[in-house]
Every structure is written in C-alpha cells, then in structure tokens.
Protein backbone atom coordinates (compact mmCIF):
# COMPACT_ATOMS: atom_id res chain seq x y z
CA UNK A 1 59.12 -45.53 -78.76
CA UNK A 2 55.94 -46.87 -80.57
CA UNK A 3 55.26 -46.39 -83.97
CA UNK A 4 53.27 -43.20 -85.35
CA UNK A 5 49.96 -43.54 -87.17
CA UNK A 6 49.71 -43.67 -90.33
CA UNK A 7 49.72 -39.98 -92.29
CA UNK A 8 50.65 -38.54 -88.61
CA UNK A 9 53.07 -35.73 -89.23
CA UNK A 10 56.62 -36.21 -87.82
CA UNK A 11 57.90 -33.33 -85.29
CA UNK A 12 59.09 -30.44 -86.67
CA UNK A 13 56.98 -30.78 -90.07
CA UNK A 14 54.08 -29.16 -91.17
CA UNK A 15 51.27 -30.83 -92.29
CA UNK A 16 50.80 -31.26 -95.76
CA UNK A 17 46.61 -30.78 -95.42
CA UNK A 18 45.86 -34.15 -97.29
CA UNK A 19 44.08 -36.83 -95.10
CA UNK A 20 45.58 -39.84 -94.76
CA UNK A 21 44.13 -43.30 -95.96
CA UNK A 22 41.48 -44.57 -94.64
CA UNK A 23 40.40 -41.48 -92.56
CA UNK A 24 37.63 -39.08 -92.40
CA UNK A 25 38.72 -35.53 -93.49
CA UNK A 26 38.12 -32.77 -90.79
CA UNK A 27 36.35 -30.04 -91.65
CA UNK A 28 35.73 -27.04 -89.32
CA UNK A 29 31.88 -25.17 -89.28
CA UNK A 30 33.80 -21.52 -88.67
CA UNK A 31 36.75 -20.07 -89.24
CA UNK A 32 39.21 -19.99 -86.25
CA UNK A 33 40.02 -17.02 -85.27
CA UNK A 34 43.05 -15.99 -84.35
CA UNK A 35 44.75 -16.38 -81.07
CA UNK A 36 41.71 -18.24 -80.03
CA UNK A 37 42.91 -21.76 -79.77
CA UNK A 38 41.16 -24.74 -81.32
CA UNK A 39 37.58 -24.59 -81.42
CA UNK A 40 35.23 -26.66 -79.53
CA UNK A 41 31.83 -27.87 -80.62
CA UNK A 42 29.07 -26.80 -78.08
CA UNK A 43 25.42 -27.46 -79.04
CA UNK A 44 23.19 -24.40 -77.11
CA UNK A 45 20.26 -26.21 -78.03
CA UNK A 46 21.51 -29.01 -75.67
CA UNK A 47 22.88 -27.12 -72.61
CA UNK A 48 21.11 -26.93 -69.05
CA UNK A 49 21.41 -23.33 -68.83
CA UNK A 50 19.53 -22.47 -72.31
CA UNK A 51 16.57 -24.28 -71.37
CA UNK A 52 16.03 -22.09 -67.95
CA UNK A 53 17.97 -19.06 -68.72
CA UNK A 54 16.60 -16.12 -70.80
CA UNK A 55 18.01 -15.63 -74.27
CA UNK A 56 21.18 -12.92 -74.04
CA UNK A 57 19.90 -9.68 -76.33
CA UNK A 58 22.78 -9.98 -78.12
CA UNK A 59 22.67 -13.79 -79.50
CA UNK A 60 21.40 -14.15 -82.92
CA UNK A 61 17.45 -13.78 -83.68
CA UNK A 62 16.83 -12.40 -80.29
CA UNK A 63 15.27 -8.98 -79.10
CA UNK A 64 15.33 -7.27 -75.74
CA UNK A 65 14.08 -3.60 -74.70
CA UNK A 66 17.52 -3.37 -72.52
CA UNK A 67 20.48 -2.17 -74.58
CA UNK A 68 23.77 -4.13 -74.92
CA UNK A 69 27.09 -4.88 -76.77
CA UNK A 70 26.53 -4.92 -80.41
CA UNK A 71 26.15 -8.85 -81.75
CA UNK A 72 28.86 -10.66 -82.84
CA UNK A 73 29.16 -11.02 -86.81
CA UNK A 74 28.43 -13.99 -88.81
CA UNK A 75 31.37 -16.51 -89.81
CA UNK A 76 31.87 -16.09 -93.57
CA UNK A 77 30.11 -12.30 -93.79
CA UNK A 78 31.84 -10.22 -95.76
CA UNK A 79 32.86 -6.72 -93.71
CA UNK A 80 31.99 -3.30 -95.05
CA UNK A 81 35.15 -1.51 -94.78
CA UNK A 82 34.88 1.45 -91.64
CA UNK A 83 33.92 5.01 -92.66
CA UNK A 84 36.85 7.28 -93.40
CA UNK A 85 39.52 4.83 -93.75
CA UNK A 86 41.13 3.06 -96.38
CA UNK A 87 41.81 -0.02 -94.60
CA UNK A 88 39.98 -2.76 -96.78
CA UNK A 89 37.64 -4.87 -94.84
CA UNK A 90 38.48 -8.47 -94.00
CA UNK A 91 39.00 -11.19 -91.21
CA UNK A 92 40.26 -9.63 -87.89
CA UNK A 93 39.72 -10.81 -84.86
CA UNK A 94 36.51 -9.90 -83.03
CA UNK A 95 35.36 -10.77 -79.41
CA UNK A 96 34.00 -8.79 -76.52
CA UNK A 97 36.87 -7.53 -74.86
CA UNK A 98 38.52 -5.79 -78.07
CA UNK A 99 38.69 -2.18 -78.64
CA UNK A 100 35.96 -0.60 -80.44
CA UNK A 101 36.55 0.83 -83.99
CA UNK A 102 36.10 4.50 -82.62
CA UNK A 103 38.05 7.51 -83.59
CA UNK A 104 37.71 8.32 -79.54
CA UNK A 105 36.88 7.03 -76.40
CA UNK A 106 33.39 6.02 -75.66
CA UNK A 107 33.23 7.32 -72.35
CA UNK A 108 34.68 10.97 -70.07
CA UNK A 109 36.16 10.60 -67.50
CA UNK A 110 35.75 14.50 -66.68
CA UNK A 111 32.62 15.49 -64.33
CA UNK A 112 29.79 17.37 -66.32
CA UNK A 113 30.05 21.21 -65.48
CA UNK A 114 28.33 22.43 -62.40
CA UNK A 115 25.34 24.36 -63.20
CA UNK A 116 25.57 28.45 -61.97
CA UNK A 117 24.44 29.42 -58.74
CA UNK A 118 20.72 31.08 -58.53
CA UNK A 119 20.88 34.53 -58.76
CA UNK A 120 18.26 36.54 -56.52
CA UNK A 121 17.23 40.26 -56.26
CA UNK A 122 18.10 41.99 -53.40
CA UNK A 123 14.74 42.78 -51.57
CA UNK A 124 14.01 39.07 -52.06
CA UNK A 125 16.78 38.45 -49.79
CA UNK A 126 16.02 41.47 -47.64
CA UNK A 127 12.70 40.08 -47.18
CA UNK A 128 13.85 36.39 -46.52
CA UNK A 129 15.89 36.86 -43.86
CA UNK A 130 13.33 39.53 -41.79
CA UNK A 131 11.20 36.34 -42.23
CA UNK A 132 14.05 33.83 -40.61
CA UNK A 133 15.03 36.73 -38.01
CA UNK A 134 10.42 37.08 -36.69
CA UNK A 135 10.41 33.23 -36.92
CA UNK A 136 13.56 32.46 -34.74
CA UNK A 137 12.10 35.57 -32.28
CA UNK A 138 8.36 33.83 -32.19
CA UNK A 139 10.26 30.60 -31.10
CA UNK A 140 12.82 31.63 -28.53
CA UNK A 141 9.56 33.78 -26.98
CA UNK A 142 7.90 30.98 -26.72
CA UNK A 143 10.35 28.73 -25.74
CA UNK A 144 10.98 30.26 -22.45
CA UNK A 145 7.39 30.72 -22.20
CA UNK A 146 6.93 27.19 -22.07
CA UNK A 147 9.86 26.26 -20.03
CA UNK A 148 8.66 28.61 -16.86
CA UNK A 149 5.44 27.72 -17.18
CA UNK A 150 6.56 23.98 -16.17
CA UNK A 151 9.96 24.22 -14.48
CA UNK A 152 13.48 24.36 -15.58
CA UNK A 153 14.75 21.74 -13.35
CA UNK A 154 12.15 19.11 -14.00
CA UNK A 155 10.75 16.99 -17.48
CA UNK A 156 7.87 18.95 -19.24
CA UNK A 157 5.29 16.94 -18.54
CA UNK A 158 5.53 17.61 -14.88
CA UNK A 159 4.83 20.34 -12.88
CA UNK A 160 7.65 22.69 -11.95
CA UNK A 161 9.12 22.01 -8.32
CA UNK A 162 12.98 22.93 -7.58
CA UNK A 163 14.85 20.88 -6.02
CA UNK A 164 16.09 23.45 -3.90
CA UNK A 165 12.74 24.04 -2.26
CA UNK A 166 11.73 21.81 0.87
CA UNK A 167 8.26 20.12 -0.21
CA UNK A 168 5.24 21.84 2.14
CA UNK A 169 4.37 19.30 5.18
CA UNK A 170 0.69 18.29 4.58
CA UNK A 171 -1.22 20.20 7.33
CA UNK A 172 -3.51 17.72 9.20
CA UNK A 173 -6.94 17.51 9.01
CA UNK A 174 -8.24 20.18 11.45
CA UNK A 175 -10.61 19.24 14.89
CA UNK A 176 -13.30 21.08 14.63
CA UNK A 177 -14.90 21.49 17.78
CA UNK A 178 -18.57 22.31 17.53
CA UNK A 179 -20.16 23.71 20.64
CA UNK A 180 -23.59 23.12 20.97
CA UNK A 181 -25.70 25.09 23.02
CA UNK A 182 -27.46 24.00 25.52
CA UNK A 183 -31.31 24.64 25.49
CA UNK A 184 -32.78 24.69 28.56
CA UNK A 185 -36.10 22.51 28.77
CA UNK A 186 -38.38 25.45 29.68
CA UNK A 187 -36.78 26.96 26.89
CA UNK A 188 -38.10 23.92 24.47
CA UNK A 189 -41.23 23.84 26.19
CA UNK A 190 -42.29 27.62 26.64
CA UNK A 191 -40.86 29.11 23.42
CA UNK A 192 -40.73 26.15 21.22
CA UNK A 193 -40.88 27.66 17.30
CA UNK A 194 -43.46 24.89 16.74
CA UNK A 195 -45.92 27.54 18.12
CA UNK A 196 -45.32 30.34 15.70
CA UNK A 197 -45.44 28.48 11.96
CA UNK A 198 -49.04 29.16 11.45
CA UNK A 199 -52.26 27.12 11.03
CA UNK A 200 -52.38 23.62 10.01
CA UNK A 201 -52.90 23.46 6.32
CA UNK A 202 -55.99 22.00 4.90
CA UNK A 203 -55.29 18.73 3.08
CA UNK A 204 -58.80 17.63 1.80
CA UNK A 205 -58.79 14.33 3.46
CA UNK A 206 -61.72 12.56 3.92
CA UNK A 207 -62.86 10.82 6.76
CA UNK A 208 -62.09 6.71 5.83
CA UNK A 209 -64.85 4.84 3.82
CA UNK A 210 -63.80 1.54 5.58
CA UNK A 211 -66.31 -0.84 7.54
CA UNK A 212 -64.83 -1.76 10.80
CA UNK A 213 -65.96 -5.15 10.68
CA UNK A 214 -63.07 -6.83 12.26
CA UNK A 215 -59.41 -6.20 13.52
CA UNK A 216 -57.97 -5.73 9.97
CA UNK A 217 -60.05 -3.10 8.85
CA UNK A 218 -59.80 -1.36 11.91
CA UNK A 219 -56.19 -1.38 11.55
CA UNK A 220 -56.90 0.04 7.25
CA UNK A 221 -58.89 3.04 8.60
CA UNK A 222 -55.87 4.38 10.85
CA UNK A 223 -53.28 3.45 8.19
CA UNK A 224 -55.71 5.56 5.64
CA UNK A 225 -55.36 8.28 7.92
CA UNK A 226 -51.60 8.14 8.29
CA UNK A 227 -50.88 9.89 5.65
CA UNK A 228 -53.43 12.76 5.83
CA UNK A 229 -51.81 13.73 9.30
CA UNK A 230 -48.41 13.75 7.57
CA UNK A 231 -48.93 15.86 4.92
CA UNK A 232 -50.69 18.29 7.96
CA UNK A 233 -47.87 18.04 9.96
CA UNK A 234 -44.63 17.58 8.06
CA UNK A 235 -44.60 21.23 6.69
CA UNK A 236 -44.70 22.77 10.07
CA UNK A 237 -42.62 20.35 11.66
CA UNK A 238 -39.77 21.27 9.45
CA UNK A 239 -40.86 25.17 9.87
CA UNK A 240 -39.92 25.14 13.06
CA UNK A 241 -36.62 24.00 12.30
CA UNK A 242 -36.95 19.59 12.84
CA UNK A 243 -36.29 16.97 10.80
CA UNK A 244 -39.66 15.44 9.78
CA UNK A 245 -40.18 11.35 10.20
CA UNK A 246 -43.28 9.58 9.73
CA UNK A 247 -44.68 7.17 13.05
CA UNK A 248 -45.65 3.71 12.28
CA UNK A 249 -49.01 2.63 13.49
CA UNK A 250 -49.94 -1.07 14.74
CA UNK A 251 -52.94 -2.56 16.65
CA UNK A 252 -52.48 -2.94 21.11
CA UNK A 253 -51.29 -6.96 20.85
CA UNK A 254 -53.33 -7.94 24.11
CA UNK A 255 -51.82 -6.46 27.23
CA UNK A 256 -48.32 -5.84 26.21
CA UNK A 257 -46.50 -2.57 24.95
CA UNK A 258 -43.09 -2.25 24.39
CA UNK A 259 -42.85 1.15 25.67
CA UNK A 260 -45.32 1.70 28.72
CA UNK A 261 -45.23 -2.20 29.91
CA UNK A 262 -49.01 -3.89 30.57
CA UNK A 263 -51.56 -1.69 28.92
CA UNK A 264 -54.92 -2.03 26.89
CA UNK A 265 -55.12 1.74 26.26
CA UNK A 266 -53.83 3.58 22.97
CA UNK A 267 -50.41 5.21 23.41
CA UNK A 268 -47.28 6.68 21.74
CA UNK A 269 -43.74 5.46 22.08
CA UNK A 270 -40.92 7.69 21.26
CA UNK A 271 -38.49 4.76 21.41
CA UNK A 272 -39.50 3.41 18.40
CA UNK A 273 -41.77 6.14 16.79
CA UNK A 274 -45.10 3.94 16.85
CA UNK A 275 -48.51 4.58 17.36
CA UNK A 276 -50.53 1.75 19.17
CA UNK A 277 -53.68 1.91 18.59
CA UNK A 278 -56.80 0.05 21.04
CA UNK A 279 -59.45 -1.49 18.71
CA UNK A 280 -61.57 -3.39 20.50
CA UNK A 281 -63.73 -0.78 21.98
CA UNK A 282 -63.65 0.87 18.34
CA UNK A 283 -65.31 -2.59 17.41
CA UNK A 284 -68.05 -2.75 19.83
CA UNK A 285 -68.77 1.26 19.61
CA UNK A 286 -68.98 0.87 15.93
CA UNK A 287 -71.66 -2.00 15.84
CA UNK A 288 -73.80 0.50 17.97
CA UNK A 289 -72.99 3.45 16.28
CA UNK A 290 -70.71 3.66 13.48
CA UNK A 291 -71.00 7.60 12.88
CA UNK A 292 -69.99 8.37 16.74
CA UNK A 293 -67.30 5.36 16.65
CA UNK A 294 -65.49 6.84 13.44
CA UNK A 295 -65.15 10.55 15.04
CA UNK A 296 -63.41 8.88 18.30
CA UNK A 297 -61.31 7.06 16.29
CA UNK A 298 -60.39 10.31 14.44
CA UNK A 299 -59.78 12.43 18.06
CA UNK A 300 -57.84 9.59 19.71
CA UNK A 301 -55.69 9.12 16.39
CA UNK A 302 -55.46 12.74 16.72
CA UNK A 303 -54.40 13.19 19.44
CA UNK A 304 -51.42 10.14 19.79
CA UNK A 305 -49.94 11.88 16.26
CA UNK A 306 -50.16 14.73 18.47
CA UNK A 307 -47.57 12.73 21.02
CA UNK A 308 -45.54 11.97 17.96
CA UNK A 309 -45.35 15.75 17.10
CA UNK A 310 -43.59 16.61 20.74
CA UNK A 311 -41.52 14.43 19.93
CA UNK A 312 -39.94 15.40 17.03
CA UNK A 313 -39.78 18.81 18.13
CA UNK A 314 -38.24 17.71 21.29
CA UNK A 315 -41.08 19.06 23.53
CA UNK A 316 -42.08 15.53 24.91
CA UNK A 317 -38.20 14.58 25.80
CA UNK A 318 -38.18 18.17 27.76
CA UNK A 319 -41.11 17.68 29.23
CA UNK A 320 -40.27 14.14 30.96
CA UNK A 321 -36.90 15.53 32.06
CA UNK A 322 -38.93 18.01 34.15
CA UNK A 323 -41.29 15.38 35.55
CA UNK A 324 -38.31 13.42 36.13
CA UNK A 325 -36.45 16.27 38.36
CA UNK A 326 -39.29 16.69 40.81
CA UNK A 327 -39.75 14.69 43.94
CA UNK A 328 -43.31 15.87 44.26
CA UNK A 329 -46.05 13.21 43.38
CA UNK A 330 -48.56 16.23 42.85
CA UNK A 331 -45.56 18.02 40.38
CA UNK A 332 -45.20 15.24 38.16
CA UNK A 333 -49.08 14.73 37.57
CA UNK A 334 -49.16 18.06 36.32
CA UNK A 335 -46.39 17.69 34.15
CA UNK A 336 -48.63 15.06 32.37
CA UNK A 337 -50.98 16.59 32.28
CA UNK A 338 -49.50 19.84 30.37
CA UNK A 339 -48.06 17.09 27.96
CA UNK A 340 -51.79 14.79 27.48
CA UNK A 341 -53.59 18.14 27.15
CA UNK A 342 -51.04 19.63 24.71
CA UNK A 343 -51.43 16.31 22.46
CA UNK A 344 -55.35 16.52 22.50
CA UNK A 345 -55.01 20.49 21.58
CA UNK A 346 -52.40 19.41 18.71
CA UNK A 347 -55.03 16.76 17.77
CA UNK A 348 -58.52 19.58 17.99
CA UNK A 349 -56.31 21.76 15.38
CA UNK A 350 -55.94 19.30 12.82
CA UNK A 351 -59.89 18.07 13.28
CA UNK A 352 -60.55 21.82 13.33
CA UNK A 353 -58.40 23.10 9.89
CA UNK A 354 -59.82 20.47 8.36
CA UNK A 355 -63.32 19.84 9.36
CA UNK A 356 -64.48 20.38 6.08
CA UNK A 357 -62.93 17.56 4.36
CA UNK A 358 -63.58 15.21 7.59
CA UNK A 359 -67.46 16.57 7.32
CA UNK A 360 -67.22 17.24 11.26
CA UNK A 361 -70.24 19.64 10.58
CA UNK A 362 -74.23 19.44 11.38
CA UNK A 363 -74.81 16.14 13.46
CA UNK A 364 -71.05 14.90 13.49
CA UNK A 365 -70.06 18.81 15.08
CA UNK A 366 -72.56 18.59 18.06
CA UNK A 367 -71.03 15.07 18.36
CA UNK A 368 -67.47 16.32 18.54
CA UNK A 369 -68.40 19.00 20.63
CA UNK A 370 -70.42 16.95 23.00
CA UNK A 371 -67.34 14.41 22.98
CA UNK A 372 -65.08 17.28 23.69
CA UNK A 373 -66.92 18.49 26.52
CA UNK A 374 -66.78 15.18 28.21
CA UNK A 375 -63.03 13.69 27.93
CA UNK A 376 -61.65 14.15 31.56
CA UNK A 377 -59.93 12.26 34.28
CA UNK A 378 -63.57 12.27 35.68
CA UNK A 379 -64.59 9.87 33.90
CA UNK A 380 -61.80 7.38 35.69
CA UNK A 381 -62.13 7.68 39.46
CA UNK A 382 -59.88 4.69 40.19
CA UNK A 383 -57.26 6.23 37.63
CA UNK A 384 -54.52 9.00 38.77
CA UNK A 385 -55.51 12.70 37.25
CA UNK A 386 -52.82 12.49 34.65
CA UNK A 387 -54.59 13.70 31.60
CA UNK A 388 -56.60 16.79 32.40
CA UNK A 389 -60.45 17.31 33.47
CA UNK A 390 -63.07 17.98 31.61
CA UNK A 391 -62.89 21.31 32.30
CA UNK A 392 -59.12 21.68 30.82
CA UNK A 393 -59.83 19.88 28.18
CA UNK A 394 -62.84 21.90 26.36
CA UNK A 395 -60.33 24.73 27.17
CA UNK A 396 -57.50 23.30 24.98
CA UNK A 397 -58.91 21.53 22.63
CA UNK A 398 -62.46 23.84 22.07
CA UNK A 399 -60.38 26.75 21.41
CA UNK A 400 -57.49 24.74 18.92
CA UNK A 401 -60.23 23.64 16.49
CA UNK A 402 -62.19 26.89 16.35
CA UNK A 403 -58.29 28.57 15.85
CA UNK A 404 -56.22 25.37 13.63
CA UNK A 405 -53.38 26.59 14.95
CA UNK A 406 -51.05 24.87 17.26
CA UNK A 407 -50.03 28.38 18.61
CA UNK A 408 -53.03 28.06 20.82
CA UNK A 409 -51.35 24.91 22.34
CA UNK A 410 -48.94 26.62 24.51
CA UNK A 411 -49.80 24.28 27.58
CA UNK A 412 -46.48 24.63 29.30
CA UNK A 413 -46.79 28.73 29.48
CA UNK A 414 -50.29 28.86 30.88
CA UNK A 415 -51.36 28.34 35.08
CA UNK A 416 -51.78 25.51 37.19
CA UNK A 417 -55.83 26.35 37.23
CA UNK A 418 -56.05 26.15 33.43
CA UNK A 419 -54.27 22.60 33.43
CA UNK A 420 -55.97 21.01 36.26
C-alpha cells in the first residue's frame, strides 16, 4: 500500500480543518447546501450556450415580460423569517423542485363551476320554434320541387329520363314529295302574268352621250343602256312571279355565235343570257347620220332585251317547244314570228314609257315612226319570213309605245292575219 500524503486524513477520521504544510487552503465561494454534493465551479460567462441562448428571467439582473419561478436567493443573505410563524429564518435548503412555503396548495384540482343555463320567456320559445317548423316546411316544398322538376332517378344536372322508359326512336327525316304542276305551253304563252303587271315604269334615262367612233364606244353606249332596261324591267319581271337576272351584252366577234352558229346579225341567247350586239353597220350609219344611227341602236337593243324578257318568264322556252312539235315548215315560221314580233312590241313599250327621257319627240319621233313603219321581212327577199312584215310590225310595236304596256304584246293570243 503506498504511503498517504502528507496532512491526508486517515480512514475513519475526521478532518481536523487545518491545511497541511506546504498547501494552499481551500476556500469555497458559497455555502454548500445540503444534500447537494460538492460543488463545482462553472463560469456562465464562458459557456457555449450563454453566448447564443437568451438570459433565463429568473437569473440574477435579468427582466422578462413572461412570468416564472421566483429567483433563487443570494449565498450569504440573511432570510426574513415567513409571515405567521415563529420559525426563525436561516439556511435551508432551496432549489427548484422544493415545496413552496404556502399554507395551501398553489393549484385546484376541482373544475370551476358550470355557469347556469339561459333562461328564456316562453313566447320567445313559442316564436322560435314556429320559425324552425315554416323554415323546415319552405325547404322540404322546395325540395321535391326541385327533385321532379329534374328526375328522381338521374343526377341534378341532367334532365329527368327513367330508366324504365324505352328512349323514343328518332323519326327519319321525312320525303317530301313536291308535285309540280305542269303548265301547258299555251298556257305560258296565252295567259302569261307578264301581261297583266302594268306599264313599264319611267326611269329617266337618257339616251347615251357617247361618240361611236370605233368598236369600244359602240360597245359603252349599249353597256350605258344596260342598266336603264333593268331597272324598266326587273320590277315587272318579278310581278309576274320570276326571278329577275340581268343579260350580259358583248359585241358579234366576226361570224361566230355561240348560240345560233355563223351569224353577223344581233341576237339573244338564252343559253348563256347574252346579248350580241352587230356594230359595224351602227359604225357606218353613225358617220352618216348619228341622230338616226343612235335611235336604231336604241330599237334593236330594245328589242333583243325584249328576247331576254321571254326568257325569264319562260315564254321564249314555250314558244320553241311549239315550233319544235310541228312538222309544218309554214307552222314553225309563224311561231317566229309571234316570238320576233312579241320582242319588238316588248322593245316599242319601253321606247314608248319612256320617250321623254330618250327625247324620242319632234324630229327623232317622225324618225322612229318612219323606222317603225318600215322594219319587215320585206326588206330581205332572199331571207325566210321569220320576223313579221311591215305591216305586223307597225301593228305591234305602233300600238306598245303609244300604250307602255307589255299587255298590248299578247302576240301568241291574236290571228294568223295580224302576225303575218
């Protein structure tokens, strides 16, 4: 066993206090207290926490709004002895887990009393519950409301459809048949409605102020009168119960027409709605005479709209369906001719409703009339009598531009004699 220190107390002895020699007494800062253990020197100014943490409230020269265990006393401050006792103040032990110096305990452990129920009159409550009783009534009302109004059996954002109930077939789109009826071609041509609108209406057109000094301007001076014959025309057309389409006019290109084959004449095709108009002769005439030159143009413009007029009221179609059902070469003249006489006498009732406008008055009326007098098939030996005498023509067309009606055009009602 190796020898003690020096001043080291043997076991089972007490030590006597005094230091031994050569050693540094021991001196402790506090006062242990008891049951404690030996104390142990910790410097807070030194320790990693303290520099981050936030001061306790309850360590010395601190303040905090948040409330907390009382602080721990001083070492070496006298104690105030407790109210109401006559135990004398004095070292005891002290920590945070003793028992506070309280005559009770610091907390109940009994619930605080329940506070009484609200008392309320009775025609409050009366009232209340006729209020609950209306407002569940309302509800359930309209509840079921709702419900048949979209279905039971179904979500209520779709339409109500049992499930029981076969879904309709989808009917197919009916055939209508439409039946037209038949109109017989004398029927067209006899008692066409086209002969019972009225007069032509005046337009106010004037006559052209274009100088027909070659092919173009020719072909300005019918163009400017297109539209004067449409605004004549279209009204009645439609009166009579036809759609209404306006022709296109063009100049004869040499010999060649679509519709009628070789020809240098002026014509009307149906096929394509076009006036073809001759200009050549309109050319020489008007170098001559420019006054009589313009007022043929005027008739023979005239009188092709006139062509273009059957044929949207379906009188020119009729009428070469019957030329086309007769055998006889004499027959089928005369069907052209109630056509070619008809156009002129369509052509006379425009000159004639609007001869004011046109100025066909004073010289330029005996020059109409004279013309009038003297359009025939006479004039043609060598051609076939397909467009009327002299004679039938005054008749037609004299009488159309003293009356401006096409009423008076009724070629297809009227004798053989009068369309000769």
């Amino acid at each position: 066993m190796p020898d003690s220190e020096e001043g080291a107390p043997e076991p089972g002895h007490r030590a006597s206090g005094q230091p031994a020699a050569g050693t540094r007494p021991l001196t402790l800062k506090t006062a242990q207290p008891g049951g404690l253990g030996p104390a142990r020197s910790v410097s807070l100014d030194d320790a990693p926490l303290r520099r981050k943490a936030r001061p306790l409230p309850t360590e010395p020269g601190t303040t905090s709004e948040y409330s907390g265990p009382p602080a721990a006393p001083q070492t070496g401050v006298p104690l105030t002895p407790l109210t109401g006792t006559r135990r004398v103040g004095g070292p005891r032990p002290t920590g945070w887990h003793s028992n506070p110096s309280r005559s009770g305990a610091q907390f109940t452990t009994e619930p605080p009393p329940a506070a009484p129920p609200r008392q309320y009159s009775r025609p409050i409550i009366v009232g209340l519950s006729i209020l609950v009783i209306l407002m569940l009534t309302g509800a359930t009302i309209g509840g079921f409301k709702l419900v048949n109004s979209y279905g039971v059996e179904r979500p209520l954002s779709q339409p109500s459809v049992k499930k029981s109930q076969a879904p309709l077939p989808v009917p197919p789109n009916p055939t209508v048949t439409v039946t037209a009826t038949t109109v017989p071609d004398m029927v067209r041509l006899q008692k066409n409605e086209l002969y019972k609108v009225g007069k032509v209406p005046v337009v106010n057109c004037k006559e052209p102020a274009i100088k027909l000094t070659n092919q173009a301007a020719v072909l300005r001076f019918y163009q400017a009168m297109l539209p004067c014959l449409n605004k004549a025309w279209g009204p009645l057309v439609k009166k009579a119960g036809y759609p209404f389409r306006s022709p296109k006019v063009t100049l004869v290109a040499g010999n060649v027409s679509s519709c009628i084959g070789n020809t240098t004449d002026s014509h009307y095709c149906g096929a394509d709605e076009t006036i073809s108009m001759q200009w050549q002769d309109d050319f020489k005439t008007y170098k001559t005479n420019p006054s009589w030159a313009r007022l043929l143009m005027m008739n023979t413009f005239a009188h092709e709209y006139g062509h273009h007029v059957q044929w949207l009221t379906n009188i020119l179609i009729s009428s070469d369906s019957r030329e086309g059902w007769t055998n006889s070469k004499g027959a089928k003249l005369e069907w052209s001719r109630r056509l070619e006489l008809q156009a002129s006498c369509f052509g006379a009732a425009f000159l004639g409703a609007n001869k004011q406008s046109l100025e066909i008055r004073g010289k330029k009326l005996d020059y109409y009339n004279y013309m009038a007098k003297h359009i025939g098939d006479e004039n043609d030996p060598k051609s076939p009598p397909d467009h009327g005498s002299r004679a039938s023509y005054w008749y037609w067309a004299g009488t159309a531009f003293k009356s401006g009606n096409p009423g008076s055009c009724n070629t297809y009602s009227a004798p053989s004699a009068k369309v000769s």
